[in-house]
C-alpha atoms as a PDB file:
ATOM      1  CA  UNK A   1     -58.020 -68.718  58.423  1.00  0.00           C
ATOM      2  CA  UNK A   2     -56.867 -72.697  58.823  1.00  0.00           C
ATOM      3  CA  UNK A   3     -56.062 -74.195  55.553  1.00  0.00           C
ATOM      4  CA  UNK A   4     -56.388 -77.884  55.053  1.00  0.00           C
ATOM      5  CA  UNK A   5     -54.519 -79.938  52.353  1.00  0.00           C
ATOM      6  CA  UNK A   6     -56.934 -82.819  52.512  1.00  0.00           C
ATOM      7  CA  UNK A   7     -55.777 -86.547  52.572  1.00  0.00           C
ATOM      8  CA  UNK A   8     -56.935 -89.715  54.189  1.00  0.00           C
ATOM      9  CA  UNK A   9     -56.196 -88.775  57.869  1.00  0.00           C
ATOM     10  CA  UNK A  10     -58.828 -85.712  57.482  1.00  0.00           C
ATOM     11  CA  UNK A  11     -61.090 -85.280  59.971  1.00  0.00           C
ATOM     12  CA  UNK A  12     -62.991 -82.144  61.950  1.00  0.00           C
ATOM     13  CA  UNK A  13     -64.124 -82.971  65.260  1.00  0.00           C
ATOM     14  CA  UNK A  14     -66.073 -79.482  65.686  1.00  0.00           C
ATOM     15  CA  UNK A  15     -69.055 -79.382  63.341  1.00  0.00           C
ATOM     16  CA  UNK A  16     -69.037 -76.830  59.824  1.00  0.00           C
ATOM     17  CA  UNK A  17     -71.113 -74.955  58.019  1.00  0.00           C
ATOM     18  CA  UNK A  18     -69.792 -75.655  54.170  1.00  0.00           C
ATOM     19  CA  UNK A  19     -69.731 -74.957  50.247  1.00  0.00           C
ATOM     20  CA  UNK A  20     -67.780 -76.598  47.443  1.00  0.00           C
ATOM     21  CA  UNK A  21     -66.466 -75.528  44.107  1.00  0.00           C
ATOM     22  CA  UNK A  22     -63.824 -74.502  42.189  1.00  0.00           C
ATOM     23  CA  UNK A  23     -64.514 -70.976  42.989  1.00  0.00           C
ATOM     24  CA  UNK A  24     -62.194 -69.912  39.952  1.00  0.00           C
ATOM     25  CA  UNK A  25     -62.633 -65.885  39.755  1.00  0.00           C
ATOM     26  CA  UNK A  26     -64.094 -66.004  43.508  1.00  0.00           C
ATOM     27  CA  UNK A  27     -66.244 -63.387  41.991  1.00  0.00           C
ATOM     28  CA  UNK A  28     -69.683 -61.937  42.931  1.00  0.00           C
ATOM     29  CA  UNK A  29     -71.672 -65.304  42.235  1.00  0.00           C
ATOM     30  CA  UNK A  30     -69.240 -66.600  44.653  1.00  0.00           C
ATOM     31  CA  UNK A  31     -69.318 -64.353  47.135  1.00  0.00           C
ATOM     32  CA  UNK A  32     -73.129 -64.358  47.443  1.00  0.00           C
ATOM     33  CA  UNK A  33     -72.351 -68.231  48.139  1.00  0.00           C
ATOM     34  CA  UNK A  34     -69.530 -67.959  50.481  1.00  0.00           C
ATOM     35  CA  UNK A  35     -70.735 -64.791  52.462  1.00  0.00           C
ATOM     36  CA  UNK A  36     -74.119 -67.114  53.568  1.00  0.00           C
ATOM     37  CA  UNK A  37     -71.929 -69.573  54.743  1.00  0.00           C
ATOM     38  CA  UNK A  38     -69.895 -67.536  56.945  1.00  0.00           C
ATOM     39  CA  UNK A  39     -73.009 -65.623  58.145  1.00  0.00           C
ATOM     40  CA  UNK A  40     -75.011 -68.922  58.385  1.00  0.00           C
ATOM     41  CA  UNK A  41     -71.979 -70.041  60.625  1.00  0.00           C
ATOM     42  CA  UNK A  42     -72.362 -67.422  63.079  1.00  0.00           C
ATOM     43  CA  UNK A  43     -75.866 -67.758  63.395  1.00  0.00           C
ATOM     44  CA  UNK A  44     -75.224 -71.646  64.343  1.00  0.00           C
ATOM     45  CA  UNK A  45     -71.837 -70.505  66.136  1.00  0.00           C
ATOM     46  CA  UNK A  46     -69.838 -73.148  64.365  1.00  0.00           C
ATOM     47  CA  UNK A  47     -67.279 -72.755  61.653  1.00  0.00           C
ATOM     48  CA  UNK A  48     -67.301 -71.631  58.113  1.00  0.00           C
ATOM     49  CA  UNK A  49     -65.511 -74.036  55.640  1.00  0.00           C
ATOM     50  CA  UNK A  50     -64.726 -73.488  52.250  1.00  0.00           C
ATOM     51  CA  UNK A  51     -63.894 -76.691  50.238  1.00  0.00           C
ATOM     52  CA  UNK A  52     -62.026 -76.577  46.699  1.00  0.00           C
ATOM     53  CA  UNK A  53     -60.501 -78.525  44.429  1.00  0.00           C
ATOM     54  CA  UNK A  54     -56.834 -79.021  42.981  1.00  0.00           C
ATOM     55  CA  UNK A  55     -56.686 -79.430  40.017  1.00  0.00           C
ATOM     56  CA  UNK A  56     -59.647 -77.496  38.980  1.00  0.00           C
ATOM     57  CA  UNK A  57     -62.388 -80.316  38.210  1.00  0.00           C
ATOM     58  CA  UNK A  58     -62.595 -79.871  34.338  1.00  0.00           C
ATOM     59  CA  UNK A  59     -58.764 -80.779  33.972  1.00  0.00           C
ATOM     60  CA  UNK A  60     -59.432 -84.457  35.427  1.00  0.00           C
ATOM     61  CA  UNK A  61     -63.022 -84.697  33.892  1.00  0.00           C
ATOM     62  CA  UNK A  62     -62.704 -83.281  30.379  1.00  0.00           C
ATOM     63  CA  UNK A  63     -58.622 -84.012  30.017  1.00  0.00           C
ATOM     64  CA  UNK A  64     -58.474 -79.908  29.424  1.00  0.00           C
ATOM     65  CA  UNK A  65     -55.961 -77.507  30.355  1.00  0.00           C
ATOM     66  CA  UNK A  66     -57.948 -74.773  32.583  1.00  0.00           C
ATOM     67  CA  UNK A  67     -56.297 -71.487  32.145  1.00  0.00           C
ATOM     68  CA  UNK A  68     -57.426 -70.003  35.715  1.00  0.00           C
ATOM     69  CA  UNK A  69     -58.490 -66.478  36.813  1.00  0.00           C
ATOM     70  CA  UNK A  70     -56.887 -67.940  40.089  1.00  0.00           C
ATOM     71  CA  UNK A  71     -54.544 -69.908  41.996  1.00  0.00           C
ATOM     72  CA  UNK A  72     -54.597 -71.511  45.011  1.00  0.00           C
ATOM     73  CA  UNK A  73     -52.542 -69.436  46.469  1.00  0.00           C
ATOM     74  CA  UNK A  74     -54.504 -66.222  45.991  1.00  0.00           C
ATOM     75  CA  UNK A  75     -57.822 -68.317  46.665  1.00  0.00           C
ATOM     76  CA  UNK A  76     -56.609 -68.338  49.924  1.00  0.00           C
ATOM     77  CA  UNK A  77     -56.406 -64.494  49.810  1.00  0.00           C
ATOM     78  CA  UNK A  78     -59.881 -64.289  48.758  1.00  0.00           C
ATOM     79  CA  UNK A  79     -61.467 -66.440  50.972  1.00  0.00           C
ATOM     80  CA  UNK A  80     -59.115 -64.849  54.424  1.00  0.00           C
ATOM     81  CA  UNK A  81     -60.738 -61.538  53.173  1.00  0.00           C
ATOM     82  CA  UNK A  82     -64.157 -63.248  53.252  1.00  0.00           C
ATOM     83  CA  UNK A  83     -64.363 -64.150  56.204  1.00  0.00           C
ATOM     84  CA  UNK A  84     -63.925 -68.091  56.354  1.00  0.00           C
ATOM     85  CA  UNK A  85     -62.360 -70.207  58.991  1.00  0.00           C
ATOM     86  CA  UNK A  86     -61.525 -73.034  57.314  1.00  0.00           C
ATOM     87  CA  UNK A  87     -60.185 -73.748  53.958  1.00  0.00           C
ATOM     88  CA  UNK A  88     -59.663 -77.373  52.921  1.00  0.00           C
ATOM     89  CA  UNK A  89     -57.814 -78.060  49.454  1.00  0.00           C
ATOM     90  CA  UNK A  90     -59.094 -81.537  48.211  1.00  0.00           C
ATOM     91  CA  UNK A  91     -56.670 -83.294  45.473  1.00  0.00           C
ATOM     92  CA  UNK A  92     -59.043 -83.789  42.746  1.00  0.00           C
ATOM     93  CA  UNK A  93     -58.504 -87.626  40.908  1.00  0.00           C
ATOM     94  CA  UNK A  94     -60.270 -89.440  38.750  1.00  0.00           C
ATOM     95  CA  UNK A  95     -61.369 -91.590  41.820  1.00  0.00           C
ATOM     96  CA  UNK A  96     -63.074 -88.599  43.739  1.00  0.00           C
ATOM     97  CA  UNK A  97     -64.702 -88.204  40.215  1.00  0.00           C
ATOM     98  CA  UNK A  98     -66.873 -91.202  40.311  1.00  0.00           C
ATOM     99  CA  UNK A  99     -68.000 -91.071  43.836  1.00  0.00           C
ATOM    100  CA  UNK A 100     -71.710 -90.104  43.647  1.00  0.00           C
ATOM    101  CA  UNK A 101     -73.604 -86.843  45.046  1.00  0.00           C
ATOM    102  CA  UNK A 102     -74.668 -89.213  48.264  1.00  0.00           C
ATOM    103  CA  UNK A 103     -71.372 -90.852  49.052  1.00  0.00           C
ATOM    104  CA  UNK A 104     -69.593 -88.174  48.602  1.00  0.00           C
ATOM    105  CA  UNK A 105     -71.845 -86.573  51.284  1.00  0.00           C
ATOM    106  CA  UNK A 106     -71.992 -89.236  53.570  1.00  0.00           C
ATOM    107  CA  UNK A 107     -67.898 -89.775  53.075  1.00  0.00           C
ATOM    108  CA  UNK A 108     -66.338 -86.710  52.863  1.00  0.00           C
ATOM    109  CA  UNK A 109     -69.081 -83.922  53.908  1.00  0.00           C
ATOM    110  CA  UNK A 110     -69.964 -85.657  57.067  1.00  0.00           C
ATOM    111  CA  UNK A 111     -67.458 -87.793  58.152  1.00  0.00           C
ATOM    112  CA  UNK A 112     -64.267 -85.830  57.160  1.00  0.00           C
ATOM    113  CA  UNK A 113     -65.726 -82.505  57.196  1.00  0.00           C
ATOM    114  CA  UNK A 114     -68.236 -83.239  60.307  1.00  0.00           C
ATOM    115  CA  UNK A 115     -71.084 -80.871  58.174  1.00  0.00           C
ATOM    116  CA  UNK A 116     -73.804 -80.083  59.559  1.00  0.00           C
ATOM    117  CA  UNK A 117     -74.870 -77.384  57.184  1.00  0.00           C
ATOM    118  CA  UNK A 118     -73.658 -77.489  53.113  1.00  0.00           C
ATOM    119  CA  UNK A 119     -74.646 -74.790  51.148  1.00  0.00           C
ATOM    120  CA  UNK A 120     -74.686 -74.701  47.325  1.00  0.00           C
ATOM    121  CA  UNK A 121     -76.208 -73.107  44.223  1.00  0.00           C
ATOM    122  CA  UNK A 122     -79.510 -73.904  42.297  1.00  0.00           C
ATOM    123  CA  UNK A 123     -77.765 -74.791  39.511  1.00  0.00           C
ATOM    124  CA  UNK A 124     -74.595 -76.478  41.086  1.00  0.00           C
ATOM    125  CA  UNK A 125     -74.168 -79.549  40.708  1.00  0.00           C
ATOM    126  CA  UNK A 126     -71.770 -82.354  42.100  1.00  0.00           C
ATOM    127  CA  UNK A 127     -71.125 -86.125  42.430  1.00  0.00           C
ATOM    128  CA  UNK A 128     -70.680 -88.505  39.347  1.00  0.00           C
ATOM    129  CA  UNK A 129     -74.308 -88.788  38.307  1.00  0.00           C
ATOM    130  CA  UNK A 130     -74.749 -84.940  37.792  1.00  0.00           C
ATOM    131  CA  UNK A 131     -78.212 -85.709  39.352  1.00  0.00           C
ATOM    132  CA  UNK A 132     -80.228 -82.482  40.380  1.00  0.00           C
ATOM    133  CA  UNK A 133     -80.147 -81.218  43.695  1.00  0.00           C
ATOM    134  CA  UNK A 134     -82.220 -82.983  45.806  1.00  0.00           C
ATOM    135  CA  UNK A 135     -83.579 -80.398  47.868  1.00  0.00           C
ATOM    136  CA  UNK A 136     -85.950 -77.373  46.008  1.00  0.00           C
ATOM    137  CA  UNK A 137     -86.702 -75.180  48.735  1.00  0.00           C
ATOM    138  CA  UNK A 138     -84.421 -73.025  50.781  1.00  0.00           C
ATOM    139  CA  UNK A 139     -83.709 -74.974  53.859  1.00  0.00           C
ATOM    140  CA  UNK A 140     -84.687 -78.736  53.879  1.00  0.00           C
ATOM    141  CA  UNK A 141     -83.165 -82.161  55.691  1.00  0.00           C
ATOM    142  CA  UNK A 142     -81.820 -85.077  54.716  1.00  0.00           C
ATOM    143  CA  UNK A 143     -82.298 -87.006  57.786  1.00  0.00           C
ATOM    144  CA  UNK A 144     -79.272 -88.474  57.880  1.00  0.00           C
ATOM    145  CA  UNK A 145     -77.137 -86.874  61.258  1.00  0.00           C
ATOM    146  CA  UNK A 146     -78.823 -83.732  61.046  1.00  0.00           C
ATOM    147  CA  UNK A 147     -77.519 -82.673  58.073  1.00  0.00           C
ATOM    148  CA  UNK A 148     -78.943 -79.750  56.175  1.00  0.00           C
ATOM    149  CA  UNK A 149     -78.604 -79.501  52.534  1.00  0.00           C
ATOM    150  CA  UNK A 150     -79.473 -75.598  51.710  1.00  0.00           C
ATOM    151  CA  UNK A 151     -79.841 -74.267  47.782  1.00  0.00           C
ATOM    152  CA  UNK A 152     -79.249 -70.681  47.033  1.00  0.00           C
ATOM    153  CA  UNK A 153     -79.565 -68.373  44.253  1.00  0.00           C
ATOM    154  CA  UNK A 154     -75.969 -67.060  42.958  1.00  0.00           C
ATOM    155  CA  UNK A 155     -77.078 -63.683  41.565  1.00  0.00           C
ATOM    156  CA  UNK A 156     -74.148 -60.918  41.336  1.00  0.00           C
ATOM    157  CA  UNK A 157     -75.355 -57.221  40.983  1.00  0.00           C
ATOM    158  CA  UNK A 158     -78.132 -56.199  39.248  1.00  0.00           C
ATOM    159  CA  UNK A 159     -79.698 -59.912  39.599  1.00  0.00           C
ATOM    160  CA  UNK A 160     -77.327 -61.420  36.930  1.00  0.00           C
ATOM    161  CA  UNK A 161     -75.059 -64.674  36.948  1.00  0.00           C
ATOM    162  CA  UNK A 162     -71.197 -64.053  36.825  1.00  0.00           C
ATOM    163  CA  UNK A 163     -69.458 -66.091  34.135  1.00  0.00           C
ATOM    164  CA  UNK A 164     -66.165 -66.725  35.034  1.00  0.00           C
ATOM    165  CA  UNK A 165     -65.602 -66.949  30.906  1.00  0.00           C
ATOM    166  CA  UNK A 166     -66.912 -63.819  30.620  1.00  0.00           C
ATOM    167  CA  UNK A 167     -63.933 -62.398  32.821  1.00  0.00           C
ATOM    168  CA  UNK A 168     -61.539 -64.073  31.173  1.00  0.00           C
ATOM    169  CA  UNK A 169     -62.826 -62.733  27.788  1.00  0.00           C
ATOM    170  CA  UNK A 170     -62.755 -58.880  29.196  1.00  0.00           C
ATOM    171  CA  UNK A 171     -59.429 -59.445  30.755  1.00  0.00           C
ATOM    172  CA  UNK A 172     -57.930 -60.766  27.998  1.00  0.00           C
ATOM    173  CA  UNK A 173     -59.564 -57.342  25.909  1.00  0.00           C
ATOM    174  CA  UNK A 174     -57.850 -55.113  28.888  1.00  0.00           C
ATOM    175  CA  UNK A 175     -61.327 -54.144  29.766  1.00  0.00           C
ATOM    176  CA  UNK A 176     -60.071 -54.508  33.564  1.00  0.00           C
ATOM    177  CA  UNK A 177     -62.230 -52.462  35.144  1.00  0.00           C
ATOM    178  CA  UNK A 178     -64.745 -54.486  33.491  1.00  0.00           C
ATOM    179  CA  UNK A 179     -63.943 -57.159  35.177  1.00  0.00           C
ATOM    180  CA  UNK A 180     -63.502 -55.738  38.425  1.00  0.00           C
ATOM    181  CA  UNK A 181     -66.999 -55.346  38.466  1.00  0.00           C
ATOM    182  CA  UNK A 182     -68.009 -58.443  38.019  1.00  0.00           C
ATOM    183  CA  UNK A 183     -65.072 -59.928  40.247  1.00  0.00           C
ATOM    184  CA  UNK A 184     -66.048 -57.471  43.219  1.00  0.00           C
ATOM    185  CA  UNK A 185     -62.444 -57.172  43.866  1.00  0.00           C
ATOM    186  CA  UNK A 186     -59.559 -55.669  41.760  1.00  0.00           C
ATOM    187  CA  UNK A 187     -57.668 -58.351  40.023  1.00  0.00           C
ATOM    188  CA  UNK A 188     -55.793 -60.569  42.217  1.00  0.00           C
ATOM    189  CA  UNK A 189     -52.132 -61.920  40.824  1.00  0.00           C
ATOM    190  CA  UNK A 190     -50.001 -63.498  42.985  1.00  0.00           C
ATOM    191  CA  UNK A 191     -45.770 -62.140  42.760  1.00  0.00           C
ATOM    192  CA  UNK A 192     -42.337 -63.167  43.804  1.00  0.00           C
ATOM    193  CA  UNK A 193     -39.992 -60.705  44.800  1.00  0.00           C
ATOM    194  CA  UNK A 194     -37.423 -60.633  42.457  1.00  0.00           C
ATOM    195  CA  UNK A 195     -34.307 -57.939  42.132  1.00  0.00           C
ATOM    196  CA  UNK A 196     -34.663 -55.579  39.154  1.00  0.00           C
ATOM    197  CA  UNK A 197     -31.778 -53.757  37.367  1.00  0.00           C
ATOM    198  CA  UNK A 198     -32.822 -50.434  38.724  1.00  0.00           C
ATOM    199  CA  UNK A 199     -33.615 -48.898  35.696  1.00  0.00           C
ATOM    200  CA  UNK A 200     -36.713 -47.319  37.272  1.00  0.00           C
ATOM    201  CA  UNK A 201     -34.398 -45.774  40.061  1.00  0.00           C
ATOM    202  CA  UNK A 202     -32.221 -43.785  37.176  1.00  0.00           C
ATOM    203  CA  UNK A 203     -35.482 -42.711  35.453  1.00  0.00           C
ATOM    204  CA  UNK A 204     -36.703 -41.331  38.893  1.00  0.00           C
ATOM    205  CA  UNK A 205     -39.275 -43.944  39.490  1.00  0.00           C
ATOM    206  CA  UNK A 206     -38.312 -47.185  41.788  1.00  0.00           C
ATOM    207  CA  UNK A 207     -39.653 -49.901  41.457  1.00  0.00           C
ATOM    208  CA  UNK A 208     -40.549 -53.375  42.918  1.00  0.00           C
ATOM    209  CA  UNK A 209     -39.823 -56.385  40.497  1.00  0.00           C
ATOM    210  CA  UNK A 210     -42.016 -59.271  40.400  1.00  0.00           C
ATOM    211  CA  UNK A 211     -42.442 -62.548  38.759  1.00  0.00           C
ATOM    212  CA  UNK A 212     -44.919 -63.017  36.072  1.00  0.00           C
ATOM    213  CA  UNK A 213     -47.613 -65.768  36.616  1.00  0.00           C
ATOM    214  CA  UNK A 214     -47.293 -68.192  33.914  1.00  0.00           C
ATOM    215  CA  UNK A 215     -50.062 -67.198  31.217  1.00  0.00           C
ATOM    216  CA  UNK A 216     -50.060 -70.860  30.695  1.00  0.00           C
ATOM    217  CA  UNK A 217     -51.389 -71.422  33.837  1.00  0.00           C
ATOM    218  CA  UNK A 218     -53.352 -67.747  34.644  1.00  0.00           C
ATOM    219  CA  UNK A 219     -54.921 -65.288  32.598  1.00  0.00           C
ATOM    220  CA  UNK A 220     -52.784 -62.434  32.345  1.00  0.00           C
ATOM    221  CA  UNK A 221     -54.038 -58.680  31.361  1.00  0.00           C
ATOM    222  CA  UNK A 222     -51.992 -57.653  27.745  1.00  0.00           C
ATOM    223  CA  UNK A 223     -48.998 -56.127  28.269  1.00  0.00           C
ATOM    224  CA  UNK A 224     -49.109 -52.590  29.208  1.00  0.00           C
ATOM    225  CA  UNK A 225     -49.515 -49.992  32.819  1.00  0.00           C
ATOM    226  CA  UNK A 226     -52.142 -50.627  35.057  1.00  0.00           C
ATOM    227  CA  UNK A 227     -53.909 -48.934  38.142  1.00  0.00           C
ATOM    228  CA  UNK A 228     -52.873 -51.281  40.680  1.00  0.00           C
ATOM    229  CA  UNK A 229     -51.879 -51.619  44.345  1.00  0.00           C
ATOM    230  CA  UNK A 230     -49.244 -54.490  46.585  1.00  0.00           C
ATOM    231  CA  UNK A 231     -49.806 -55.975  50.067  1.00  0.00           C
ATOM    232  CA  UNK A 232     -47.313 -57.130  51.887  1.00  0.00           C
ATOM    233  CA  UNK A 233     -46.541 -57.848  55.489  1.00  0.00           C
ATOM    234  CA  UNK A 234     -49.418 -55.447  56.574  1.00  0.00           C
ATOM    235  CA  UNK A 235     -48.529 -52.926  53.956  1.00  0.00           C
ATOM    236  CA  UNK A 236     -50.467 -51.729  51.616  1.00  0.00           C
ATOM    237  CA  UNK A 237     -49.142 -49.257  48.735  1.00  0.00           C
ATOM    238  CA  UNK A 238     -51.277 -47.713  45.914  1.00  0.00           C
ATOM    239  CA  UNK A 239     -49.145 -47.047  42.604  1.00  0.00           C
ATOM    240  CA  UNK A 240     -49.022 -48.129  39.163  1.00  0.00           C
ATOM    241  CA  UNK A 241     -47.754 -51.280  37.958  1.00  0.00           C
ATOM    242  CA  UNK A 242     -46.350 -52.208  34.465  1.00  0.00           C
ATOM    243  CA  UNK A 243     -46.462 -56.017  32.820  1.00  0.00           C
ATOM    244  CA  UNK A 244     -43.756 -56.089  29.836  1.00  0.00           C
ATOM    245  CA  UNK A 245     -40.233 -56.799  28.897  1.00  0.00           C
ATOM    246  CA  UNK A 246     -39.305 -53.200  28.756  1.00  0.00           C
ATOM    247  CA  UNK A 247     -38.681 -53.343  24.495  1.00  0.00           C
ATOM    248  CA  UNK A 248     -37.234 -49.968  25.029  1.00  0.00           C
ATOM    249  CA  UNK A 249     -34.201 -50.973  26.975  1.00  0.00           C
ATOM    250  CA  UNK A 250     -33.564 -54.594  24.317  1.00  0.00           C
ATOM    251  CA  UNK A 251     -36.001 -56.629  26.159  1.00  0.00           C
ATOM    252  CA  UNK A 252     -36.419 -58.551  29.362  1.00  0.00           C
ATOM    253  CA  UNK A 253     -38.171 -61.687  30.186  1.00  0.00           C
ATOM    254  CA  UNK A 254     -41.647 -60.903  31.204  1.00  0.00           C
ATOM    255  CA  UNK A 255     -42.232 -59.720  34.518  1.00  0.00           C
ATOM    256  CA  UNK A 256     -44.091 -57.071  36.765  1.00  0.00           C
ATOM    257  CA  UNK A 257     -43.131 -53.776  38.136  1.00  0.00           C
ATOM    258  CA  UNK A 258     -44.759 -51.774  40.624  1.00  0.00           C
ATOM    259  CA  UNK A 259     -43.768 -47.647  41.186  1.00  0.00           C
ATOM    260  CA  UNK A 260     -45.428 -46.737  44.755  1.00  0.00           C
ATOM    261  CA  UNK A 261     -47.247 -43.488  44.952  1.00  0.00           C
ATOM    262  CA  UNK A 262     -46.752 -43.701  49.121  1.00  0.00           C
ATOM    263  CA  UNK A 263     -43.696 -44.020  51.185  1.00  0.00           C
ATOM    264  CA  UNK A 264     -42.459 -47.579  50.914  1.00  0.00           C
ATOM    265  CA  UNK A 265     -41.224 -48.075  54.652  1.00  0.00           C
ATOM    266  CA  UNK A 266     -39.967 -51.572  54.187  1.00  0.00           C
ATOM    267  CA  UNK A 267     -39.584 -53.339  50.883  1.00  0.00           C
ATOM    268  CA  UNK A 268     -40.637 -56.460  50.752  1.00  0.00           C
ATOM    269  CA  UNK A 269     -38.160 -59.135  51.140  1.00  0.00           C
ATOM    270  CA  UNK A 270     -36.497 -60.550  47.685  1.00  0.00           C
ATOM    271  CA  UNK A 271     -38.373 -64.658  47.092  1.00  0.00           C
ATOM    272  CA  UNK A 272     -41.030 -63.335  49.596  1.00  0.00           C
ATOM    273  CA  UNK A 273     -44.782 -63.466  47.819  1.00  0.00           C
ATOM    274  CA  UNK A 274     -46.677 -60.275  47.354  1.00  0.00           C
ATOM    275  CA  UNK A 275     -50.402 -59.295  46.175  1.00  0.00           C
ATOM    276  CA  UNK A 276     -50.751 -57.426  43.542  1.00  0.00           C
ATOM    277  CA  UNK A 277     -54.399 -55.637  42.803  1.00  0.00           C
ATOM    278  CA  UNK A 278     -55.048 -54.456  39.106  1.00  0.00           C
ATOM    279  CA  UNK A 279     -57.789 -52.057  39.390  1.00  0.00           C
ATOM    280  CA  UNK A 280     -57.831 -50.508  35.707  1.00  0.00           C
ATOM    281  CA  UNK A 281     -55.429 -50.528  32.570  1.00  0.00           C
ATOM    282  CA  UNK A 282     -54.129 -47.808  31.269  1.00  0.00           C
ATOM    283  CA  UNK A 283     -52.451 -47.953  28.224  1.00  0.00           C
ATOM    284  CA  UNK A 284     -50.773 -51.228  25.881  1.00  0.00           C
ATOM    285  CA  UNK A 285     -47.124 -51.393  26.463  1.00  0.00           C
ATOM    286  CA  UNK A 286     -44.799 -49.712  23.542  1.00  0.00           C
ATOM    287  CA  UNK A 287     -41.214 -49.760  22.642  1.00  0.00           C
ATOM    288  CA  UNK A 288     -40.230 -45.510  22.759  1.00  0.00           C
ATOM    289  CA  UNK A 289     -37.644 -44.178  20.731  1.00  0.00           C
ATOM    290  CA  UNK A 290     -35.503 -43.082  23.694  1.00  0.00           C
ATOM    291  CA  UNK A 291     -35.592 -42.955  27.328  1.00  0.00           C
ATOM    292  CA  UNK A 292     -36.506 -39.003  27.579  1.00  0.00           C
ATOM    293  CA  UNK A 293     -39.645 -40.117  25.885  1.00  0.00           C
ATOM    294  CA  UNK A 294     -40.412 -43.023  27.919  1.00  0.00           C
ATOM    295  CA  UNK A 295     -39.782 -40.882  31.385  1.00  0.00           C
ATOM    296  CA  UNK A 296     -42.481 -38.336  29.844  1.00  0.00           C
ATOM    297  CA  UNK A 297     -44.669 -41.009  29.339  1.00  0.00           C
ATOM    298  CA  UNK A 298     -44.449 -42.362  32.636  1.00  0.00           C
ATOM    299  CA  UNK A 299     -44.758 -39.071  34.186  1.00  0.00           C
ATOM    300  CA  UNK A 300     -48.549 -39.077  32.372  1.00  0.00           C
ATOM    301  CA  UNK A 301     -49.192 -42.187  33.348  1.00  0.00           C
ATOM    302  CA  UNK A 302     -48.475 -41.455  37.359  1.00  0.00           C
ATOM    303  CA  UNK A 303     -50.763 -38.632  36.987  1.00  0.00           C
ATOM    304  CA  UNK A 304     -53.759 -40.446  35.503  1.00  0.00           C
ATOM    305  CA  UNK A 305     -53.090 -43.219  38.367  1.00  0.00           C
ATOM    306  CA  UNK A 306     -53.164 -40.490  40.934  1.00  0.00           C
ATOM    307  CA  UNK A 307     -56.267 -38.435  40.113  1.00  0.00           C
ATOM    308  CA  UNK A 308     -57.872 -42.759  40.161  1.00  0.00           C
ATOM    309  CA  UNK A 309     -57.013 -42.936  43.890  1.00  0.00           C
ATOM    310  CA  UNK A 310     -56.983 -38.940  44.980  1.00  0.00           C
ATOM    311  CA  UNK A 311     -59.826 -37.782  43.020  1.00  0.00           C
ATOM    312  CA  UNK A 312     -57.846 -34.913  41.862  1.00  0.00           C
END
């Protein structure tokens, strides 16, 4: 997938296929969206471009801190998995805020983004005037440079609208699984390698250390052992993965580590970026009254993790 950071020497010369948004969650409503792009795409055999925003929209609009289901960075991951060719990052200012629906089609859909095709929801809604769509039906033109202007429905499963509030709320509640559902994909957190103090190794569980997103800036599960599994250079590990500050051993700062249930050939490489896939919680983290009792714990909590992904 090409990723575009988006400035005032953007411009396509082949002709796109293309949805905006802030796509925060890229969950199910999402992926109904994005997945008829890329598909419409194909049928025109042209590219697929997904167009976001940074900072997410409400932060410039409102003045609002947006705690995000997710970065840029593992946007990115999403949309590669998707099946999109392009992705183009626009810097969101209070200046692309006023432009209205039609100029900012006519400026930046056509002319930057040479669009022959953009695809939204019914209800989605862009431009400074917040006017409605302007087409009703499925496919109709706006006679400008054969551009299409297509409206969809955004249903998830079961014919109901994902609220990306709503998986903040159950993620929050360490209702993961929960929110897996309604994502379509485990829980995506982005981690940098970081070197541990190998307490896992004496207990007879290694582990890879990771930094911990900023909760600040992400939502973050509650502390506590999750079903979970890291991607790396082409590897892919199932395992369990623990968010704390170990209270046991005195404390640590908050970070993320992840016990592999296969053969780790190669670890990944310490400041390198890893993804990290929270499929289910398991239990809240606790401070045990010595480290027999924690190892006994952790043996339970490997065998839980292991009947998830072995159905045993």
């Amino acid at each position: 997938m090409q990723t575009i950071r988006f400035d005032s020497k953007t411009k396509i010369d082949f002709s796109t296929v293309a949805a905006l948004g802030n796509f925060d969650g890229v969950h199910n409503g999402h992926r109904v969206l994005i997945e008829k792009v890329v598909s419409r795409a194909k049928q025109l055999r042209i590219k697929s471009c997904i167009i976001t925003f940074e900072p997410h929209t409400r932060e410039v609009i409102q003045k609002s801190c947006v705690i995000k289901l997710t970065t840029t960075a593992e946007k990115l991951v999403l949309f590669e998995n998707l099946g999109v060719d392009i992705c183009a990052i626009i810097p969101f200012d209070e200046n692309l805020a006023k432009m209205s629906k039609e100029e900012f089609q006519s400026e930046i859909l056509q002319k930057k983004f040479n669009c022959a095709e953009f695809i939204s929801g019914k209800n989605q809604r862009y431009g400074n005037k917040k006017c409605d769509n302007l087409q009703k039906s499925s496919h109709s033109c706006c006679g400008k440079n054969d551009f299409t202007d297509a409206v969809i429905s955004l249903y998830g499963e079961n014919n109901t609208i994902v609220s990306s509030t709503e998986i903040k709320k159950l993620l929050l509640a360490a209702r993961v699984d929960e929110a897996v559902n309604l994502l379509g994909h485990p829980y995506l957190i982005m981690g940098t390698r970081i070197r541990g103090e190998h307490l896992g190794t004496v207990m007879g569980y290694p582990t890879l250390n990771f930094t911990s997103p900023s909760a600040m800036e992400k939502i973050v599960p509650p502390s506590g052992v999750y079903v979970a599994e890291v991607q790396y250079c082409g590897y892919s590990l199932k395992g369990c993965l623990y968010y704390g500050d170990c209270p046991t051993f005195g404390n640590r700062e908050l970070h993320l580590e992840f016990f592999s249930l296969d053969e780790v050939i190669s670890d990944p490489a310490v400041g390198g970026e890893c993804a990290l896939w929270l499929h289910r919680f398991i239990r809240r983290d606790v401070k045990f009254s010595s480290k027999e009792e924690l190892i006994e714990q952790i043996s339970a909590d490997v065998e839980i993790i292991k009947r998830y992904f072995f159905k045993e």
